[in-house]
Protein backbone atom coordinates (compact mmCIF):
# COMPACT_ATOMS: atom_id res chain seq x y z
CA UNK A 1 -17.68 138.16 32.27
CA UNK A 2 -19.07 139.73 29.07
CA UNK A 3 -21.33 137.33 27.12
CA UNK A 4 -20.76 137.27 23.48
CA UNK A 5 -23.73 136.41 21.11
CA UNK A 6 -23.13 135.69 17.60
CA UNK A 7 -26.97 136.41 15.62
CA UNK A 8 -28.76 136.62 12.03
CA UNK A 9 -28.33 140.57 11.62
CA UNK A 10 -31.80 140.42 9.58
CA UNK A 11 -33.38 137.77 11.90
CA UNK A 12 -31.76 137.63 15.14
CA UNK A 13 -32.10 135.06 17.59
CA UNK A 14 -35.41 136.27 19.77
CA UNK A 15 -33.76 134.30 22.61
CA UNK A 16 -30.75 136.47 22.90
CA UNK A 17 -33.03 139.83 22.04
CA UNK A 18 -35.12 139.25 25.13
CA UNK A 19 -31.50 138.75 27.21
CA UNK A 20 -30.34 141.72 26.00
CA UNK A 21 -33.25 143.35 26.55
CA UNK A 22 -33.13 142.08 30.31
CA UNK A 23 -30.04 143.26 30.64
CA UNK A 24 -31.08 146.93 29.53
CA UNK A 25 -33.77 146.72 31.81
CA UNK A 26 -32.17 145.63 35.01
CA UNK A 27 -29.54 148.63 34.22
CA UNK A 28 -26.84 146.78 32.27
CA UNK A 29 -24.81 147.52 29.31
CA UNK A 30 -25.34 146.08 26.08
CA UNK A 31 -23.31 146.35 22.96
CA UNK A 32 -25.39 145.81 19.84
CA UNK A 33 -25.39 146.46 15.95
CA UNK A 34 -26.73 149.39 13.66
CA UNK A 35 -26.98 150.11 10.50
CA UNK A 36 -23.88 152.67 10.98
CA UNK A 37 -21.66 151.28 13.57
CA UNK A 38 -21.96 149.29 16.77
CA UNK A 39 -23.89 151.19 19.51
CA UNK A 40 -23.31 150.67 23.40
CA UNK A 41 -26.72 150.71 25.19
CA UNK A 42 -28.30 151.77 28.47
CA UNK A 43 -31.97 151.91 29.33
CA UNK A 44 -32.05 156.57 29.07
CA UNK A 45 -34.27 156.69 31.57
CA UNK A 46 -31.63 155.24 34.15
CA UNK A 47 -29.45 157.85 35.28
CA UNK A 48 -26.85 155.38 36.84
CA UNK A 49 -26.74 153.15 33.37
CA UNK A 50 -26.09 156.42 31.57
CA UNK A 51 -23.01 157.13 33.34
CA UNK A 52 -21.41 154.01 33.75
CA UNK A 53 -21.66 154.20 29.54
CA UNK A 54 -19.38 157.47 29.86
CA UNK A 55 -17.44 155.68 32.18
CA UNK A 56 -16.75 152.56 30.46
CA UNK A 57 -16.03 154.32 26.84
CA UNK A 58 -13.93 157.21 28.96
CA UNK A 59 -15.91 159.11 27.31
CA UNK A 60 -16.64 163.37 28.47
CA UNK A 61 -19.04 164.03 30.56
CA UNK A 62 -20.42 167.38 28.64
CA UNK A 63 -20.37 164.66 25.44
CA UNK A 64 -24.18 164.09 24.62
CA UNK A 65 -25.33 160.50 23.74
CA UNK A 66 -27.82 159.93 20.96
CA UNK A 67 -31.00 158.83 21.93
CA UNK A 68 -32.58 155.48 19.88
CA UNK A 69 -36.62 155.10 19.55
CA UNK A 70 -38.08 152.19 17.37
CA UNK A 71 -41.44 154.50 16.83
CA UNK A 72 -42.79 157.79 17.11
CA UNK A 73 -44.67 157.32 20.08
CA UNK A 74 -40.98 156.92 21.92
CA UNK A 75 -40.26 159.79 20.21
CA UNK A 76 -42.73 161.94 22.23
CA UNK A 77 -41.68 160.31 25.44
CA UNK A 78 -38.18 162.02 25.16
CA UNK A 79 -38.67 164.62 22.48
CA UNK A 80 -41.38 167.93 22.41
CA UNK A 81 -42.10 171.18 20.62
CA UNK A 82 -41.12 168.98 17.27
CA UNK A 83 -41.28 171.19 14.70
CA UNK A 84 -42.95 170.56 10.83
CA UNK A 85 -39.19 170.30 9.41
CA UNK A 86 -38.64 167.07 11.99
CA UNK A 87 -41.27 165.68 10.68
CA UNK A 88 -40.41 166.39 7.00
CA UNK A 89 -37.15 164.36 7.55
CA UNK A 90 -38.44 161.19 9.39
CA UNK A 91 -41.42 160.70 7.07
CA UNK A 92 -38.10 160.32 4.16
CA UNK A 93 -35.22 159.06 6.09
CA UNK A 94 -36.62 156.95 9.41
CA UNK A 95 -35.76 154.53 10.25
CA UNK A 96 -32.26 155.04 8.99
CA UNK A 97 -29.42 157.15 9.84
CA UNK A 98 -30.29 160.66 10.50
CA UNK A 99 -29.84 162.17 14.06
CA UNK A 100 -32.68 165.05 15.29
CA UNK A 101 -31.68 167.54 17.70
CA UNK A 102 -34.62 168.47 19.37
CA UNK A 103 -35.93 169.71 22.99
CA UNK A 104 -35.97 167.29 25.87
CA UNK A 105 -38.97 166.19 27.81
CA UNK A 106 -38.48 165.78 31.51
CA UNK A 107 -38.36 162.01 31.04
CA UNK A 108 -34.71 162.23 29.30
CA UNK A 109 -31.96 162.64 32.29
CA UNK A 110 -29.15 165.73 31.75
CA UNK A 111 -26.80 163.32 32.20
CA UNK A 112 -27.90 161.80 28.70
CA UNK A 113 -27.82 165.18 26.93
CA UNK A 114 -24.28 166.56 28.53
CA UNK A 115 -26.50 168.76 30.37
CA UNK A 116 -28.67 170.46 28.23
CA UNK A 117 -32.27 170.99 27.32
CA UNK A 118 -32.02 169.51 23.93
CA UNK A 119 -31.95 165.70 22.97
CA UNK A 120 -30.31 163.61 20.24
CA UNK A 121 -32.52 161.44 18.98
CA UNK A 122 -33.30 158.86 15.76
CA UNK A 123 -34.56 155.74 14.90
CA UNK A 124 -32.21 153.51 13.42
CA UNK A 125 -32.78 150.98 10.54
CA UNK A 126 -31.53 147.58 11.82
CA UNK A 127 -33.61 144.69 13.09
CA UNK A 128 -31.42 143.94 15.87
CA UNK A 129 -31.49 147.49 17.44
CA UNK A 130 -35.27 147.72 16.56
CA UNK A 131 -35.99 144.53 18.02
CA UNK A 132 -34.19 144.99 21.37
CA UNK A 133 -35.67 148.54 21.64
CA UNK A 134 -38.79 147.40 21.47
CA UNK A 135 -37.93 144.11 23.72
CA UNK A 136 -36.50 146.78 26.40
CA UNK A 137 -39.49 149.05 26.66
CA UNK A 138 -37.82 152.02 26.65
CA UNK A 139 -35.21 154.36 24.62
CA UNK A 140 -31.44 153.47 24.54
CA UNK A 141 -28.82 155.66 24.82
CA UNK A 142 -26.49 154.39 22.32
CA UNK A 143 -23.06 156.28 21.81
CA UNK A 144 -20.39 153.98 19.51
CA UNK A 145 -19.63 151.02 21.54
CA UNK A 146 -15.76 152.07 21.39
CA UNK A 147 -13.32 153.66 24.03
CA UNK A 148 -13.17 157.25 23.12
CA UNK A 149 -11.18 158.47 20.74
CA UNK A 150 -10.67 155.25 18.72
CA UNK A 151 -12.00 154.62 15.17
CA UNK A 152 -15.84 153.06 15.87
CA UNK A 153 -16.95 149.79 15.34
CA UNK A 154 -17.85 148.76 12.60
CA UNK A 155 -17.53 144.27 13.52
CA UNK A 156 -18.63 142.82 16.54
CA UNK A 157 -14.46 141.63 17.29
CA UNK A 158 -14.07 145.75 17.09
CA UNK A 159 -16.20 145.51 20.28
CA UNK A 160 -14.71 142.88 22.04
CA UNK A 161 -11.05 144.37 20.99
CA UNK A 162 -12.31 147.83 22.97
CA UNK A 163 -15.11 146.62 25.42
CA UNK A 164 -14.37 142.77 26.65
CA UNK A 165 -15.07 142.61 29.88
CA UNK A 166 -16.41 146.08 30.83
CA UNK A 167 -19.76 145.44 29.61
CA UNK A 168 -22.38 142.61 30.49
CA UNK A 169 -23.21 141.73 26.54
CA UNK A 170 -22.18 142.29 23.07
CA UNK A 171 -24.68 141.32 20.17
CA UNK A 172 -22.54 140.43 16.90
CA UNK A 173 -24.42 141.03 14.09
CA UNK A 174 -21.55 140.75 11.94
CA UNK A 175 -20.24 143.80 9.56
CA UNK A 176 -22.76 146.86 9.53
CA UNK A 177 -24.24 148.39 6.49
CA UNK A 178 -22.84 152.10 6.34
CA UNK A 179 -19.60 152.12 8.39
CA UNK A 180 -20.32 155.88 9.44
CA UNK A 181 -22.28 156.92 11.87
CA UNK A 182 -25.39 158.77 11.39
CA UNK A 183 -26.07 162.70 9.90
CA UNK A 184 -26.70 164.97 12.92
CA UNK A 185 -28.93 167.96 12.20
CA UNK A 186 -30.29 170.92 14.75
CA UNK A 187 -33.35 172.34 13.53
CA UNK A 188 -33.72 174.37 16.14
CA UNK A 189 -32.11 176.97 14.42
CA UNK A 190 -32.79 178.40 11.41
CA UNK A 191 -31.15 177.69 9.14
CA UNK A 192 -30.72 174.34 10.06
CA UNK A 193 -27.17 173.58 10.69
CA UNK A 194 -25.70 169.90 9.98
CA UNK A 195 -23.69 169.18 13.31
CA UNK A 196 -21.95 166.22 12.02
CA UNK A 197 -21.63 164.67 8.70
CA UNK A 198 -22.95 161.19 8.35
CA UNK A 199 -24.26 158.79 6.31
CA UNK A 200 -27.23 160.79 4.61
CA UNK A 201 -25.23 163.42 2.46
CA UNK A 202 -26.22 166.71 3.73
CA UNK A 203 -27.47 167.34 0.07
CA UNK A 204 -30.20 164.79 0.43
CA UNK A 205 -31.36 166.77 3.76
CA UNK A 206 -31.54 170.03 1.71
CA UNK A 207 -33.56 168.55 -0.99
CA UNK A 208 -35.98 167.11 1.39
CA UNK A 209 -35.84 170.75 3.47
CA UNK A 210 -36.20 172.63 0.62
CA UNK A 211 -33.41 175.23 2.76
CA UNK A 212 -30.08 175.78 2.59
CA UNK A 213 -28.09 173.47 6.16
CA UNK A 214 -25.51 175.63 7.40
CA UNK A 215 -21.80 173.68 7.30
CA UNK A 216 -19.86 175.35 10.25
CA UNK A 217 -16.06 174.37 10.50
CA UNK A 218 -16.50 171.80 12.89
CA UNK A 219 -18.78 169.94 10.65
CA UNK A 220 -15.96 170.26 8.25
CA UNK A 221 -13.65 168.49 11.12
CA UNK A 222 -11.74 172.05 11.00
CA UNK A 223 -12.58 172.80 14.02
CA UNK A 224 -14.30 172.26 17.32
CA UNK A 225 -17.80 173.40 18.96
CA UNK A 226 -17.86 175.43 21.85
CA UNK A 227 -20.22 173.52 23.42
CA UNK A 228 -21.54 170.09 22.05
CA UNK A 229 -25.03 169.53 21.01
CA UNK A 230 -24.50 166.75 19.43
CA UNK A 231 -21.66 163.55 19.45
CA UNK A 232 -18.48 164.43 16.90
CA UNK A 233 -18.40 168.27 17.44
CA UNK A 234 -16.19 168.32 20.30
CA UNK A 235 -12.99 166.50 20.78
CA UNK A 236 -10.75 164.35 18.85
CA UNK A 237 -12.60 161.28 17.60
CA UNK A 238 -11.94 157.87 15.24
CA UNK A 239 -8.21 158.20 16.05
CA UNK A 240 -6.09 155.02 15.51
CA UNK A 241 -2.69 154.75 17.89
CA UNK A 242 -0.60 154.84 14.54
CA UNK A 243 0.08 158.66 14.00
CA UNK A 244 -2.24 159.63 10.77
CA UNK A 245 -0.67 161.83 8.13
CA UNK A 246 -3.90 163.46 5.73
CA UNK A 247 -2.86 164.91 2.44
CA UNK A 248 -5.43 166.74 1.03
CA UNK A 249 -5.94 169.10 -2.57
CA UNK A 250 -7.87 172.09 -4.07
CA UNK A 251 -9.54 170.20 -6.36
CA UNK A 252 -9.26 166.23 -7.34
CA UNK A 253 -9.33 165.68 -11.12
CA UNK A 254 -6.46 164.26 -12.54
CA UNK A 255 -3.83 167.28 -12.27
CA UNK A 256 -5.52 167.63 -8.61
CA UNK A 257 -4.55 164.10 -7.59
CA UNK A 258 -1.80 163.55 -9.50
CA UNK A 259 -0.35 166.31 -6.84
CA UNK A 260 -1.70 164.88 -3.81
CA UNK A 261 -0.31 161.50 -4.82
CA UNK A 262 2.95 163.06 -5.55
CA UNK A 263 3.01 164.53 -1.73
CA UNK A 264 1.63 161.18 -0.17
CA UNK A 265 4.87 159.50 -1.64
CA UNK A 266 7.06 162.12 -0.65
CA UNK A 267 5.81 161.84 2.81
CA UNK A 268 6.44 158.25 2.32
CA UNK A 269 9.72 158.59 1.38
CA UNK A 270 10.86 160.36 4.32
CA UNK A 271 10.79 157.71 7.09
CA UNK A 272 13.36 155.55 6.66
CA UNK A 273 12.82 152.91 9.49
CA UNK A 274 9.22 150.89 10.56
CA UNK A 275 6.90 150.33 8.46
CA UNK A 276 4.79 152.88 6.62
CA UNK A 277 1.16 152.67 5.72
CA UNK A 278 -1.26 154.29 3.12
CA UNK A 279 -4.52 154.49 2.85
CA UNK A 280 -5.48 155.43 -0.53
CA UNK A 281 -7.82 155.11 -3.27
CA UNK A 282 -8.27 152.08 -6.08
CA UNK A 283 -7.75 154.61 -8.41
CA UNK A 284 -4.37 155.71 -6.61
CA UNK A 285 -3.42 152.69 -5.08
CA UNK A 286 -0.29 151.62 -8.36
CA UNK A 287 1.10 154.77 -7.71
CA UNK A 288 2.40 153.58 -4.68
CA UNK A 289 3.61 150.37 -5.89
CA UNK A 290 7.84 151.11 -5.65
CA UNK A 291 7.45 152.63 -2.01
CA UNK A 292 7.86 149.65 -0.04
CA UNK A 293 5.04 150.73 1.86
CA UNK A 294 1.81 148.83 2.85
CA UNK A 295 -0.96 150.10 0.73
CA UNK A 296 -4.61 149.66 2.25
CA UNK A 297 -7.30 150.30 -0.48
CA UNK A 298 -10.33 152.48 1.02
CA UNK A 299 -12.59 151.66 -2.18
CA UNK A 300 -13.32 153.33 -5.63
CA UNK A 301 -13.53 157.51 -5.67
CA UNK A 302 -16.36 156.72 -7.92
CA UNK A 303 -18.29 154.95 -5.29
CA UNK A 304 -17.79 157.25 -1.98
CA UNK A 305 -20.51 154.60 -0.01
CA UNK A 306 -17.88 152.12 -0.45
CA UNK A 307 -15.12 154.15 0.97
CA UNK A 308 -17.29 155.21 3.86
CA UNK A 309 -17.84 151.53 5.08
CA UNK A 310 -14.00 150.53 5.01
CA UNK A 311 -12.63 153.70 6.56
CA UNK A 312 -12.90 152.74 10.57
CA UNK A 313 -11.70 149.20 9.60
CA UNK A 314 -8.39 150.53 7.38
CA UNK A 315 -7.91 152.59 10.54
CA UNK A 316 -7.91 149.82 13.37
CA UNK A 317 -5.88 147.94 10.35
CA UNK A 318 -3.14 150.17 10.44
CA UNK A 319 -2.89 149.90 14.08
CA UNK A 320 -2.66 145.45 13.83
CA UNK A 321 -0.13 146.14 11.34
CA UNK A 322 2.54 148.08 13.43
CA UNK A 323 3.21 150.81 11.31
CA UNK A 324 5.52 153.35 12.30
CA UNK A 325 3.63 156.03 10.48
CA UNK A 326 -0.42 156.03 7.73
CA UNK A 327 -0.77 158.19 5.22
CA UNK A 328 -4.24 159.25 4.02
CA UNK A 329 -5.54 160.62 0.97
CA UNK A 330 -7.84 163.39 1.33
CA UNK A 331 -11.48 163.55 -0.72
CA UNK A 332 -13.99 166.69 -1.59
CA UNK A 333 -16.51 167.81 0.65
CA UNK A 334 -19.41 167.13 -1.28
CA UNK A 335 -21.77 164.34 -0.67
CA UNK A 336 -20.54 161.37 1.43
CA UNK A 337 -16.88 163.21 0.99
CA UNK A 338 -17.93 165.44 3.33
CA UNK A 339 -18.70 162.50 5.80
CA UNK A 340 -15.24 160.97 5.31
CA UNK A 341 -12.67 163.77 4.96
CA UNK A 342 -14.59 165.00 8.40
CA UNK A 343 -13.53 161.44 9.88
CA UNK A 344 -10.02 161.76 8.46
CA UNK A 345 -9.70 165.03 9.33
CA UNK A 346 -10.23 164.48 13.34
CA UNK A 347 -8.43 161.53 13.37
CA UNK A 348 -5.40 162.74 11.69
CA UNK A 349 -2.50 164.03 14.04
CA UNK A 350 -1.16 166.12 11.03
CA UNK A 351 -2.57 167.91 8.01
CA UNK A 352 -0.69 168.61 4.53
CA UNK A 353 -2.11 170.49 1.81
CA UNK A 354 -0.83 170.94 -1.92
């Protein structure tokens, strides 16, 4: 029996933070809120409540979690050899959501870190998470409290639609703030390279750097890692069950859409029986208007924050609405377009380009 707690996301209930945090400690699972997207949590120190999180989500073993701290003391219980760049970042962007990739103490278990040496590891920006950290006494490993492979969480009834019953508690905190998960850098490297997208443009992290990140293709959701140091590099990820059709441009001014818009309908056009969805743009969404199709508006192109919080819940939407068949419109990779045309990207089963 999963228990279900409804709380204040800015002041939760302290009565169900210290069950929670009982839970965590006894070596349950707890599903909670973040800033980004729902997080399912394990004490990281507990080798057994670290795997029964890859079991529950289905989830790969060699599939790193991320680890969450609520100060930087926790920080140097799982994290060493930090260097002056890691610090750089946190002083501007912690808590919030930026992931570190940095070396592992001996505390952190390999079955945390997919086996390797190096640990995921931030401190996110939500009074829930923060409070049961701290409530816990230790670190949580935290991957997105979804079954693998599905669109993450972004509501607390995403949750219980993927988790009911396979964990011991879910904390609903109600919608979260970004809807994406967190920016994933390795500074291990030099240059840095961004691992995965998230909800700090990787723009912001040069400024701060003063240094070029490195975008590699799987960043870019082109491609995958050969290894994963980080969640989102390997595997397909944020896929709804409705097959996902991604039309994407060279360049999206007017003549640029008004071309991608012209494909979207003609891919529209071509199925003839179920229902066919779109997800498109406000600024798109009349152009679709004589297709007989059900049009699902992701939010303005002028306000890419916007579109990033309603992605994951057009794509579980598509899937409650039966379609047959989603279309997506593509976005540029710059800023937060970078975030979301990486989402749509890996969750797409088919990519068209005009």
């Amino acid at each position: 029996m999963t228990i279900v707690a409804r709380v204040d996301p800015l002041n939760p209930d302290e009565g169900v933070i210290e069950r929670a945090a009982e839970v965590i400690r006894r070596g349950g699972l707890v599903a909670f809120p973040t800033e980004t997207v729902y997080g399912l949590g394990a004490n990281a120190y507990n080798k057994s409540s670290v795997l029964r999180i890859f079991e529950v989500k289905q989830r790969p073993a060699d599939n790193p979690l991320i680890i969450h701290v609520d100060s930087l003391d926790m920080l140097h219980e799982v994290a060493r050899d930090i260097p002056e760049e890691a610090y750089k970042l946190m002083s501007k962007f912690w808590p919030g959501p930026l992931t570190l990739v940095l070396p592992k103490t001996d505390k952190v278990p390999y079955e945390a870190t997919g086996g390797l040496d190096t640990v995921a590891v931030r401190m996110p920006a939500h009074p829930v998470a923060l409070r049961l950290i701290s409530r816990a006494g230790v670190p949580i490993a935290a991957p997105s409290a979804n079954l693998s492979g599905r669109p993450s969480p972004t509501r607390g009834e995403h949750v219980v639609e993927d988790l009911y019953s396979k964990v011991e508690m879910i904390i609903d905190g109600g919608e979260t703030l970004y809807g994406v998960e967190s920016t994933i850098v390795n500074l291990l490297v030099k240059p840095p390279v961004l691992l995965r997208p998230g909800a700090y443009p990787v723009e912001e992290i040069e400024r701060v750097l003063g240094v070029r990140v490195h975008v590699p293709g799987f960043a870019r959701g082109l491609s995958e890692a050969e290894r994963a140091l980080a969640p989102g590099m390997r595997y397909r990820h944020y896929a709804p069950e409705t097959p996902l059709l991604l039309v994407e441009t060279d360049r999206y001014d007017a003549d640029g859409l008004a071309r991608l818009t012209l494909k979207v309908a003609e891919l529209a056009s071509e199925f003839k029986e179920g229902k066919v969805c779109v997800l498109a743009s406000k600024e798109t969404l009349a152009r679709y208007s004589g297709l007989g199709a059900e049009v699902l508006s992701l939010g303005s192109r002028s306000n890419l924050y916007e579109v990033a919080h309603n992605l994951f819940s057009a794509l579980r939407k598509i899937d409650e609405l039966g379609c047959r068949v989603a279309i997506a419109e593509g976005f540029p990779e710059q800023g937060l377009g970078l975030t979301i045309v990486n989402r749509l990207r890996k969750a797409s089963s088919r990519r068209f380009f005009t």
